[in-house]
PDB file of N, CA and C in Angstrom:
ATOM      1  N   UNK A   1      98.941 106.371  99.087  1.00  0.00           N
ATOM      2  CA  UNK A   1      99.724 105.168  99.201  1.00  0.00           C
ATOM      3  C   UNK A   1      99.123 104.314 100.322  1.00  0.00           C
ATOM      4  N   UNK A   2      99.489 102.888 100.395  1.00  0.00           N
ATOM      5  CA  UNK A   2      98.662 101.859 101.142  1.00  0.00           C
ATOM      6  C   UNK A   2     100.039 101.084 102.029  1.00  0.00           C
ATOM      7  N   UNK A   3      99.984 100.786 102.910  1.00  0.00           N
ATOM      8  CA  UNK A   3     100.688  99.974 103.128  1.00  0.00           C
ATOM      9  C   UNK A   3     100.077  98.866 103.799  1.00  0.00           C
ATOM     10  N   UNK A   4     100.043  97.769 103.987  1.00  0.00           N
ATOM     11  CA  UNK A   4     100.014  96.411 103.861  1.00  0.00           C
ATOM     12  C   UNK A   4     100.996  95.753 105.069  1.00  0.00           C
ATOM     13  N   UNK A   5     100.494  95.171 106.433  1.00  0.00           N
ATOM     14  CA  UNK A   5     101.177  94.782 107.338  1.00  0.00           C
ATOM     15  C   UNK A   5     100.632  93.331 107.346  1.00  0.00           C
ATOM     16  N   UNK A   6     101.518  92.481 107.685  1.00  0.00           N
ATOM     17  CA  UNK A   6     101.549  91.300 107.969  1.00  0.00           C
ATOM     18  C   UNK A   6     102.253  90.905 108.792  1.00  0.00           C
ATOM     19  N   UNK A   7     101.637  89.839 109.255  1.00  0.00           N
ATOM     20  CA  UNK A   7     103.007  88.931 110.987  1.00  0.00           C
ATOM     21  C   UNK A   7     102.515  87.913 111.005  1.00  0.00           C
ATOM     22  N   UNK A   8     103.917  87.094 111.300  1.00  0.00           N
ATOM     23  CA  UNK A   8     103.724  85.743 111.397  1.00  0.00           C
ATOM     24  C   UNK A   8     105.232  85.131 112.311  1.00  0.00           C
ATOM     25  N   UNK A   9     104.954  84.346 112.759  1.00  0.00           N
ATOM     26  CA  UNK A   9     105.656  83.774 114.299  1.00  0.00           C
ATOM     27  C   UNK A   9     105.983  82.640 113.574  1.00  0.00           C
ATOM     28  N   UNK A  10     107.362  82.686 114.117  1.00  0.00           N
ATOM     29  CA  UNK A  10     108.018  81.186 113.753  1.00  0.00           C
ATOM     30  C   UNK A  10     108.977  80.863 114.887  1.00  0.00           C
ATOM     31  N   UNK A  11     109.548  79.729 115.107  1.00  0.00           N
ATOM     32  CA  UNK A  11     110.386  79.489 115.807  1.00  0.00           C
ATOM     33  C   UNK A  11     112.016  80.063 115.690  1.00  0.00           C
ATOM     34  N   UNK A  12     112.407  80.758 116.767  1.00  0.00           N
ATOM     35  CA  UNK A  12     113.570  81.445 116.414  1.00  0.00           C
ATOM     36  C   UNK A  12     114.574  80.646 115.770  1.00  0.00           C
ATOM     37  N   UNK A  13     114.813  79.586 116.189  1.00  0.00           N
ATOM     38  CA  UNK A  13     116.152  78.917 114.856  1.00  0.00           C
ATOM     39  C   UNK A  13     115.408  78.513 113.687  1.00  0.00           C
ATOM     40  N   UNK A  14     114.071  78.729 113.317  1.00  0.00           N
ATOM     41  CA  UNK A  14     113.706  78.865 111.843  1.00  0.00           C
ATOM     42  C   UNK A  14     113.805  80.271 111.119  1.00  0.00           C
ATOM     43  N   UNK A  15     114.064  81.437 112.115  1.00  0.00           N
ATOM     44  CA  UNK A  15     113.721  82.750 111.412  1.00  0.00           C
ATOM     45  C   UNK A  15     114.128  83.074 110.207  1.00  0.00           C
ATOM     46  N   UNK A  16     115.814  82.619 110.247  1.00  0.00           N
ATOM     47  CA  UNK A  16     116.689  83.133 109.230  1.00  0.00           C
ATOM     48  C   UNK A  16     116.183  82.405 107.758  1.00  0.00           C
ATOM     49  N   UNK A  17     116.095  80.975 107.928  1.00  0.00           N
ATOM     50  CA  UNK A  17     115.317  80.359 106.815  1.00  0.00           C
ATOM     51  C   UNK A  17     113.998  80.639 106.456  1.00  0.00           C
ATOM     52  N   UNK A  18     113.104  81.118 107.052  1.00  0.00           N
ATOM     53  CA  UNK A  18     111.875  81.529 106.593  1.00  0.00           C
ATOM     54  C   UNK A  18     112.042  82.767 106.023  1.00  0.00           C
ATOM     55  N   UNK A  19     112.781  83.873 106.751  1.00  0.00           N
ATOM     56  CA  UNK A  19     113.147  85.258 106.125  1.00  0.00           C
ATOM     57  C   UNK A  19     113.361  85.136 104.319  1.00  0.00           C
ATOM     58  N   UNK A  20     114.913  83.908 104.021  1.00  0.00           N
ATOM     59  CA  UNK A  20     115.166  83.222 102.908  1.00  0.00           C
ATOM     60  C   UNK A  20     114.396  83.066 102.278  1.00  0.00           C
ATOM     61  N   UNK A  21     113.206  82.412 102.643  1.00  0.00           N
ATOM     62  CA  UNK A  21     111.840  81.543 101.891  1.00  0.00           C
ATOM     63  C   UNK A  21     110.925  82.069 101.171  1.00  0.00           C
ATOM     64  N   UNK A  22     111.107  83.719 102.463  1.00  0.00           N
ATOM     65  CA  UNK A  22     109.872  85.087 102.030  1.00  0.00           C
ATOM     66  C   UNK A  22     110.748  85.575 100.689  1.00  0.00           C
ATOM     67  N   UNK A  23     111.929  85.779 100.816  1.00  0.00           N
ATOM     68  CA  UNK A  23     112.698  86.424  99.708  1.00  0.00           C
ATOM     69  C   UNK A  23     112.346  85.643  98.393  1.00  0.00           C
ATOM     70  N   UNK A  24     112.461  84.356  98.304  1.00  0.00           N
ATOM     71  CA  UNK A  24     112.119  83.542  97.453  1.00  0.00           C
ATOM     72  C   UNK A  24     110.672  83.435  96.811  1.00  0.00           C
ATOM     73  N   UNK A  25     109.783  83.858  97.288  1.00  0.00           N
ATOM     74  CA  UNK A  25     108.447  83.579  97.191  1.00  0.00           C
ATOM     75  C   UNK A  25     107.606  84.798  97.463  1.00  0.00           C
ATOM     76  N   UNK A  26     106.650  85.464  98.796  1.00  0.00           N
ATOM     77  CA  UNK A  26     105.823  86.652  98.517  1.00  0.00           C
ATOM     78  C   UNK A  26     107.159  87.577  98.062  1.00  0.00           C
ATOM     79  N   UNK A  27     107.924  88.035  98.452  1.00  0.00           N
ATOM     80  CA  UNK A  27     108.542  89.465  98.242  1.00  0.00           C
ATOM     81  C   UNK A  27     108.922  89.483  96.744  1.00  0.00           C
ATOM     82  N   UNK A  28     109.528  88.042  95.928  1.00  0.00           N
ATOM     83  CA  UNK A  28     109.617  87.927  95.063  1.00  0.00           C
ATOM     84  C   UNK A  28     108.305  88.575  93.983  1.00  0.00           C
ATOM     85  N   UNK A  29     107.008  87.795  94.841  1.00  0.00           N
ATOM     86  CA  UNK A  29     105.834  88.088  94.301  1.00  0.00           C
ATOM     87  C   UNK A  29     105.457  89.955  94.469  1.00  0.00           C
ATOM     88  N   UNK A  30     105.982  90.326  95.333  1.00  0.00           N
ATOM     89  CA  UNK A  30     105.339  91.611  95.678  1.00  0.00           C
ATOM     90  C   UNK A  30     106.797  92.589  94.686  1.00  0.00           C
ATOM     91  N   UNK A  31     107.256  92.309  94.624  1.00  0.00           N
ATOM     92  CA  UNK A  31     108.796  93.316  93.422  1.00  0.00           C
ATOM     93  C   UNK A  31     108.223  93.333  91.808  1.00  0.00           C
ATOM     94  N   UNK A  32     107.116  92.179  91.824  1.00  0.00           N
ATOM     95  CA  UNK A  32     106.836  91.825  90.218  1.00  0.00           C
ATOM     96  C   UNK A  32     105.452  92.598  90.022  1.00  0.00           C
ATOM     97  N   UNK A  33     104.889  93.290  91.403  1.00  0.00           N
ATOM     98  CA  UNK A  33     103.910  93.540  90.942  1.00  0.00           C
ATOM     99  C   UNK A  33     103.875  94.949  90.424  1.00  0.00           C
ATOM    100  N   UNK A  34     102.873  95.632  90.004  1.00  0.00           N
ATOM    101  CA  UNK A  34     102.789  96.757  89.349  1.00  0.00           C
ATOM    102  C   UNK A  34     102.448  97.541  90.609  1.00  0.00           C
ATOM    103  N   UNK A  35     102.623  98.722  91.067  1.00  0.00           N
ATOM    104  CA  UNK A  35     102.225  99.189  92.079  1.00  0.00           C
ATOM    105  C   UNK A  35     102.969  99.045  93.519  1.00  0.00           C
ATOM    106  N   UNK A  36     104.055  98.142  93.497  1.00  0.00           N
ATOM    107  CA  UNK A  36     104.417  97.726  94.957  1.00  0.00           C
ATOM    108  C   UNK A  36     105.396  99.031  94.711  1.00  0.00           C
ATOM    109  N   UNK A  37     105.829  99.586  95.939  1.00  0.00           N
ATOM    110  CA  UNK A  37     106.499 100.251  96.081  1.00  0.00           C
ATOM    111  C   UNK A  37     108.128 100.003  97.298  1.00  0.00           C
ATOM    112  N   UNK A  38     108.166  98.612  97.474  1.00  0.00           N
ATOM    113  CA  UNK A  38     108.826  97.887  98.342  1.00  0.00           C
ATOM    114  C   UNK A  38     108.208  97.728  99.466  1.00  0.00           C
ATOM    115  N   UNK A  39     109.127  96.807 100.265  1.00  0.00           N
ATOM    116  CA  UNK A  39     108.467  96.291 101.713  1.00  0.00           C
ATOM    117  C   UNK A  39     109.902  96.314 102.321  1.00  0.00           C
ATOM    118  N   UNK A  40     109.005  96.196 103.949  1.00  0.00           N
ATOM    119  CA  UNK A  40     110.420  96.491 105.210  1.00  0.00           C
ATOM    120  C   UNK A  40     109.750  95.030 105.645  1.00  0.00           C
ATOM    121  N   UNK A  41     111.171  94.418 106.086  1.00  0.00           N
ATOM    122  CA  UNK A  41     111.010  92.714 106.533  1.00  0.00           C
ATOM    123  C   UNK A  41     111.420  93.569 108.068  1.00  0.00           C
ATOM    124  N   UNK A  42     110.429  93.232 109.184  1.00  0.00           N
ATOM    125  CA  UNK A  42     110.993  93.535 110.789  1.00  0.00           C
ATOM    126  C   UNK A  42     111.278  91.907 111.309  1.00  0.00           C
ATOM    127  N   UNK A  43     112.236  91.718 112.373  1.00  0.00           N
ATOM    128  CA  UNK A  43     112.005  90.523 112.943  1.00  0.00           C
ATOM    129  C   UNK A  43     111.936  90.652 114.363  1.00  0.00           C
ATOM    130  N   UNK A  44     111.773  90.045 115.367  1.00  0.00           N
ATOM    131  CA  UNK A  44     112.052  90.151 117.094  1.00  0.00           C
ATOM    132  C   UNK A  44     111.767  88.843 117.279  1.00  0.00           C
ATOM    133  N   UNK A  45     112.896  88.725 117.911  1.00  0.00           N
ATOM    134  CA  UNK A  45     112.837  87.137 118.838  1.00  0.00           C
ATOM    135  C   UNK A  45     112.069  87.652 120.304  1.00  0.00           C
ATOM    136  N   UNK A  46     111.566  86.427 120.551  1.00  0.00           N
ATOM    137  CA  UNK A  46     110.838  87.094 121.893  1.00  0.00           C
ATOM    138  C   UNK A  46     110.973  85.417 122.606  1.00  0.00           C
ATOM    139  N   UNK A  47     111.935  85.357 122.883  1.00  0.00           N
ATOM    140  CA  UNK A  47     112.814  83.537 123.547  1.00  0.00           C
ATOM    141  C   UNK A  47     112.535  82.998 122.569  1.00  0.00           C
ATOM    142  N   UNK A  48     112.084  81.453 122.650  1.00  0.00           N
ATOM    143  CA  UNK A  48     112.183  80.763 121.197  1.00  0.00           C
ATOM    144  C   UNK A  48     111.691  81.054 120.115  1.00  0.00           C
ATOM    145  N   UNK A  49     110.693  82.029 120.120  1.00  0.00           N
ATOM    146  CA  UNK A  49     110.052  82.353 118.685  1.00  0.00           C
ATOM    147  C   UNK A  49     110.545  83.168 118.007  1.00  0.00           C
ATOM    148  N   UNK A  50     110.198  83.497 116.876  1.00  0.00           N
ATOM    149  CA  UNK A  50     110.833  84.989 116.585  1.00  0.00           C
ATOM    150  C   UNK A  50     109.291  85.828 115.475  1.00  0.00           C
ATOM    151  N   UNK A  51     109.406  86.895 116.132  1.00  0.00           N
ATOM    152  CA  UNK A  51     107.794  87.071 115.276  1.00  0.00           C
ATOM    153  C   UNK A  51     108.712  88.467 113.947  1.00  0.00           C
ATOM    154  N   UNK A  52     107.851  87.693 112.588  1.00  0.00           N
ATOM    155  CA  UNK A  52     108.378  88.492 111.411  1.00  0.00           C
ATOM    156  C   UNK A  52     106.976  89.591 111.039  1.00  0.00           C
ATOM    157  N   UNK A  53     107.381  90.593 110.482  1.00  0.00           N
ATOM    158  CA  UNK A  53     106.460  91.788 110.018  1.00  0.00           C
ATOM    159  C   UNK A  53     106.768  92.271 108.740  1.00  0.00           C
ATOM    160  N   UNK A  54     105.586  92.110 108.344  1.00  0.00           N
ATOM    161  CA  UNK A  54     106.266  92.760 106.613  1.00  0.00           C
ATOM    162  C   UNK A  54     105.396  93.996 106.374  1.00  0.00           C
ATOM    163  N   UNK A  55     105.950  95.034 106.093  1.00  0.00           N
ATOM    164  CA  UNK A  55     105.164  96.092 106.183  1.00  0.00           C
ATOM    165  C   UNK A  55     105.445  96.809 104.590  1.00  0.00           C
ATOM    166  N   UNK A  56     104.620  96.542 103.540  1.00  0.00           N
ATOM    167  CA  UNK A  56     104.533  96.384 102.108  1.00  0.00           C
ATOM    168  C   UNK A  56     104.161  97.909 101.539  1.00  0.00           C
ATOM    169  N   UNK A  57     104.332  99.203 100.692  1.00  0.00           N
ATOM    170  CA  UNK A  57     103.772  99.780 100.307  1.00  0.00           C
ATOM    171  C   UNK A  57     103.604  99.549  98.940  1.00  0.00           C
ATOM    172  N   UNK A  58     102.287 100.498  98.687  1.00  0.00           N
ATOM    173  CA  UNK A  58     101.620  99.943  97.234  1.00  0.00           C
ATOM    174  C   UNK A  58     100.782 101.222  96.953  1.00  0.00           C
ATOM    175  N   UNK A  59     100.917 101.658  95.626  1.00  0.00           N
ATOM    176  CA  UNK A  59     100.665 102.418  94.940  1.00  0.00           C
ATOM    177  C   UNK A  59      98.949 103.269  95.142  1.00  0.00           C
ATOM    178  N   UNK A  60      97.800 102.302  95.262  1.00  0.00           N
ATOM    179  CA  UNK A  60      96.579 101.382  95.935  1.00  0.00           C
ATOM    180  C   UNK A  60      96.169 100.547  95.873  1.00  0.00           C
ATOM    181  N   UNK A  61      94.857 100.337  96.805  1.00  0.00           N
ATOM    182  CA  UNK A  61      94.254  99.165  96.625  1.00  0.00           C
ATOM    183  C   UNK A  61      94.268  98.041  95.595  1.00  0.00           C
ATOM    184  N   UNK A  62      94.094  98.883  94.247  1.00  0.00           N
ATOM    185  CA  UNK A  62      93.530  98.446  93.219  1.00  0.00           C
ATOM    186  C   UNK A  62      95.031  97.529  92.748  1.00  0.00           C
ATOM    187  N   UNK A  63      96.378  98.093  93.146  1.00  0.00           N
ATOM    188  CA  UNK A  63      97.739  97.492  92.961  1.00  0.00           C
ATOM    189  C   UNK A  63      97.992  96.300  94.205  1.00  0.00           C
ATOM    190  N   UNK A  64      97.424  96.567  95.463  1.00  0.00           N
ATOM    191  CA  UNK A  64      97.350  95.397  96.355  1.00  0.00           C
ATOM    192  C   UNK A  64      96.401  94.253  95.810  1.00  0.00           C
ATOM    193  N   UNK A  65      95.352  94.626  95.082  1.00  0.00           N
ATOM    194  CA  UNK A  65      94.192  93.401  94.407  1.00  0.00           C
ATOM    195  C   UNK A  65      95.120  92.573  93.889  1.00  0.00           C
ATOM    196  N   UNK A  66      95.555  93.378  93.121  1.00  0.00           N
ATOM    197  CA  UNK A  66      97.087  92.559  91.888  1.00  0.00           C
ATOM    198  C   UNK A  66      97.558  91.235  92.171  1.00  0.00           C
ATOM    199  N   UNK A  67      98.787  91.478  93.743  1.00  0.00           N
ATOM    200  CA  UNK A  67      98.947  91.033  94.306  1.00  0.00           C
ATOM    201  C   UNK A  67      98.286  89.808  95.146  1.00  0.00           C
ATOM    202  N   UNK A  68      97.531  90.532  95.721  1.00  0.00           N
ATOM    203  CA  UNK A  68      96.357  89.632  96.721  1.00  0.00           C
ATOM    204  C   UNK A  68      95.323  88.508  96.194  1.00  0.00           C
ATOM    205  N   UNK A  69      94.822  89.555  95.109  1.00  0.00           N
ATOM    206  CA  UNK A  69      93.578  88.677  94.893  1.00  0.00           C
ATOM    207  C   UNK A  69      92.311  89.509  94.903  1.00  0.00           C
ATOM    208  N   UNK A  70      90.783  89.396  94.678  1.00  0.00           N
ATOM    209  CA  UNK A  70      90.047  90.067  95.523  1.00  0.00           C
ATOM    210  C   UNK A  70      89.738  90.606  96.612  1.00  0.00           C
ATOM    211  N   UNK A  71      90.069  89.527  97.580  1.00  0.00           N
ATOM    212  CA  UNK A  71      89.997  89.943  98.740  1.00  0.00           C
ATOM    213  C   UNK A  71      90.789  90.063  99.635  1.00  0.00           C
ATOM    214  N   UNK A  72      91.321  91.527  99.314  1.00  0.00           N
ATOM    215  CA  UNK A  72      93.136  92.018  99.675  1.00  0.00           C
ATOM    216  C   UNK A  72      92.993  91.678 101.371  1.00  0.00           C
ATOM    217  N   UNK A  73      91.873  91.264 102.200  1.00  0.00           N
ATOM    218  CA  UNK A  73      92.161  91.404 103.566  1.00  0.00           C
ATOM    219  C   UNK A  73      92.868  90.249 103.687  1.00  0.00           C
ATOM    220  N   UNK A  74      92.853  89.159 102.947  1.00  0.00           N
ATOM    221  CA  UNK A  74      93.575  87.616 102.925  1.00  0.00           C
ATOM    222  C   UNK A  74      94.738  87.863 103.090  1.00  0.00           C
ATOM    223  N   UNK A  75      95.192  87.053 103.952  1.00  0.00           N
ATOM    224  CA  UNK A  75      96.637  86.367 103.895  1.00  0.00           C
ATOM    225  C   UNK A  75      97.057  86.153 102.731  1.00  0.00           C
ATOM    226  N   UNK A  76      98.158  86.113 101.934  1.00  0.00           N
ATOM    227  CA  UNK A  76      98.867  85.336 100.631  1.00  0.00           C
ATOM    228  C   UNK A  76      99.942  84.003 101.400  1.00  0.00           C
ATOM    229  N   UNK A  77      99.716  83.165 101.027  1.00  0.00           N
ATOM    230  CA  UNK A  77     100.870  81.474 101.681  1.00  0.00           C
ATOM    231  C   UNK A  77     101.201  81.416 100.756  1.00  0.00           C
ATOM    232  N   UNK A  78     102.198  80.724 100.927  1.00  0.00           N
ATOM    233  CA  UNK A  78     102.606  79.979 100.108  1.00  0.00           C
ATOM    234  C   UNK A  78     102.484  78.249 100.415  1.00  0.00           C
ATOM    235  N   UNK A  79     103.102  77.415  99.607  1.00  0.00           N
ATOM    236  CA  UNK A  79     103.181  76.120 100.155  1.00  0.00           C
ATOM    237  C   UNK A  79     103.659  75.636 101.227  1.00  0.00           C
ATOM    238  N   UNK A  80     105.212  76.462 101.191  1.00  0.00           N
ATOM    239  CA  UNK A  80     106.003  75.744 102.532  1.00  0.00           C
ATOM    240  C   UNK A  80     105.765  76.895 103.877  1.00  0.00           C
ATOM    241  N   UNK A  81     104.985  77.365 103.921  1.00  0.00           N
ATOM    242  CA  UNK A  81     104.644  78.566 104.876  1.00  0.00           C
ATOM    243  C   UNK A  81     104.394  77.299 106.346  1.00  0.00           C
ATOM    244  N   UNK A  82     103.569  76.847 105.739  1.00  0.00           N
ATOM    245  CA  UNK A  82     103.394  75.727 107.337  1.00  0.00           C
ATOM    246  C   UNK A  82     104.085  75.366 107.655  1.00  0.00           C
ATOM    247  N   UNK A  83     105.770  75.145 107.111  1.00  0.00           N
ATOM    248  CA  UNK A  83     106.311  74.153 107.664  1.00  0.00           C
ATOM    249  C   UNK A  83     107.353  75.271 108.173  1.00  0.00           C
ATOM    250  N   UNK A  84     107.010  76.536 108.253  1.00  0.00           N
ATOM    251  CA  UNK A  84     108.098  77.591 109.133  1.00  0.00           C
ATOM    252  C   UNK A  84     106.859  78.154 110.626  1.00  0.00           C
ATOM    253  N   UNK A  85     105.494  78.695 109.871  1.00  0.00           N
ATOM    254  CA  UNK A  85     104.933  79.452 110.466  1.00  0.00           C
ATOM    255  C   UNK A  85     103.975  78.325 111.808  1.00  0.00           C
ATOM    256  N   UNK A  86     104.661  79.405 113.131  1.00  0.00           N
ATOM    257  CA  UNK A  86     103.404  78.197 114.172  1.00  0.00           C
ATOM    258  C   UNK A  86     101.747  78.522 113.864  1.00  0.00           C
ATOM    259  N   UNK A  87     101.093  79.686 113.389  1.00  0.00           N
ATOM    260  CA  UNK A  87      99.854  79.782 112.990  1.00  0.00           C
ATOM    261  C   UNK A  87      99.914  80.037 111.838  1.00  0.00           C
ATOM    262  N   UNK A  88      98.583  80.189 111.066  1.00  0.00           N
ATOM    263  CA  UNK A  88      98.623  81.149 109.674  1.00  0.00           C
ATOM    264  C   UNK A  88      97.385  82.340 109.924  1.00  0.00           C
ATOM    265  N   UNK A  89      97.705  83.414 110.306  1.00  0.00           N
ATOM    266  CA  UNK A  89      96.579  84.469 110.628  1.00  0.00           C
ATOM    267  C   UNK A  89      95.815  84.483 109.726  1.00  0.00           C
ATOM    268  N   UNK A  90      94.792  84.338 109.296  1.00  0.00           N
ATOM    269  CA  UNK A  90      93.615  84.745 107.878  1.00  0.00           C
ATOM    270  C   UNK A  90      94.151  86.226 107.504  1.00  0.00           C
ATOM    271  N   UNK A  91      93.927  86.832 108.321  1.00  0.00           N
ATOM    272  CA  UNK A  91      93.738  88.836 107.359  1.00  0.00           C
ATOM    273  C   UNK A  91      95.121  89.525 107.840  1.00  0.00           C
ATOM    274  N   UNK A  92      95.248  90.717 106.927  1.00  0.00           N
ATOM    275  CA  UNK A  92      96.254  91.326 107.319  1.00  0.00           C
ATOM    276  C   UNK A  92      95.723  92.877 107.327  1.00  0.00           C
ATOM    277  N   UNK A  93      96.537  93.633 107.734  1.00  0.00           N
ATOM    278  CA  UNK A  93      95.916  95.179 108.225  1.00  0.00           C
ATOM    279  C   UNK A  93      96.301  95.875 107.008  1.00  0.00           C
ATOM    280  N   UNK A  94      95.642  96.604 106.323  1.00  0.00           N
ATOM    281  CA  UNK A  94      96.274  97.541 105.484  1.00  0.00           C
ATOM    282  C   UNK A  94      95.464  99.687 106.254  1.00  0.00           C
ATOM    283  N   UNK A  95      96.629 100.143 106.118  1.00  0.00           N
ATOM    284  CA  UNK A  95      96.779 101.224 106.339  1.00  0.00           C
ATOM    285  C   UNK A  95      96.759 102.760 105.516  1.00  0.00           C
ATOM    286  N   UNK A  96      96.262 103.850 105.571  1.00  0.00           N
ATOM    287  CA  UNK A  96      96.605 104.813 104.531  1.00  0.00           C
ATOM    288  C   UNK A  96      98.061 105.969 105.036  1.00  0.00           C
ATOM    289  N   UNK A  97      98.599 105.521 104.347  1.00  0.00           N
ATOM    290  CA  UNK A  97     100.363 106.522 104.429  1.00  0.00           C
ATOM    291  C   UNK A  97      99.619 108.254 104.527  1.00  0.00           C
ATOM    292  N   UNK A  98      99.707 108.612 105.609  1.00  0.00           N
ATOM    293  CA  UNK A  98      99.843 110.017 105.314  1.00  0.00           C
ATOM    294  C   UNK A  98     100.559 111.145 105.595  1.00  0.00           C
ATOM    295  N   UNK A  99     101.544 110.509 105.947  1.00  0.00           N
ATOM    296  CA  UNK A  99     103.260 111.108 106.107  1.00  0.00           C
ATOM    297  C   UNK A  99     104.236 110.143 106.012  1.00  0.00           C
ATOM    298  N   UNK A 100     105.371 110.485 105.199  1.00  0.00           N
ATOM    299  CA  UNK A 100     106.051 109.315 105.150  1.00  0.00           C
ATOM    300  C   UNK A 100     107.392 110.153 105.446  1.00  0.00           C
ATOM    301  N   UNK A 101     108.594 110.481 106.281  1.00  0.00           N
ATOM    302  CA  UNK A 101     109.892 111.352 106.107  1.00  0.00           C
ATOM    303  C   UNK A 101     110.696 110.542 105.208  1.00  0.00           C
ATOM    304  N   UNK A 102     111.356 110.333 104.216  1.00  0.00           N
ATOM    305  CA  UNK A 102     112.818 109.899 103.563  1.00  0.00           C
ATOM    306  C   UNK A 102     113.746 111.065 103.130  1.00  0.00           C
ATOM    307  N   UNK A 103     115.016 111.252 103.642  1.00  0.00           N
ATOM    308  CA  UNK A 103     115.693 111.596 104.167  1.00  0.00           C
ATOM    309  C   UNK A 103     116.493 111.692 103.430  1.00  0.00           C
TER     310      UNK A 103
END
């Protein structure tokens, strides 16, 4: 299994609406794909900002391509991403699961 981390910083009285936006758009995108195995939305305000983490699992690579594109190290945006996010990072980290506890 793969998991798939991403972060992106927004201004804390945008969090709750961008959280909304993600629901609407990647997570939407990542539930439809073949291979996703869900994602954990983290948030932390840190004073005005609030930085979001999406930490995605996926079946593999070959099910993150799906998703991603070729080149799964890319970011996925959307349109209105700029008008929440203060940067847009290019790459995101993907990881190999090799313990997972559920309980």
């Amino acid at each position: 299994m793969i998991a798939r981390v991403w972060r992106g910083i927004t201004l804390a009285e945008k969090a709750d609406a961008y959280i909304a936006y993600l629901n609407e758009t990647g997570l939407k995108d990542y539930s439809k794909t073949p291979g996703n195995r869900g994602v954990t939305v983290l948030r932390r305000r840190q004073g005005d900002h609030s930085e979001i983490v999406l930490i995605s699992l996926w079946d593999s690579m070959d099910a993150v391509r799906a998703f991603a594109g070729e080149n799964p190290e890319r970011s996925v945006y959307y349109p209105e991403d700029e008008d929440y996010l203060l940067e847009m990072e290019p790459l995101v980290r993907h990881y190999d699961v090799v313990d997972r506890l559920v309980p």
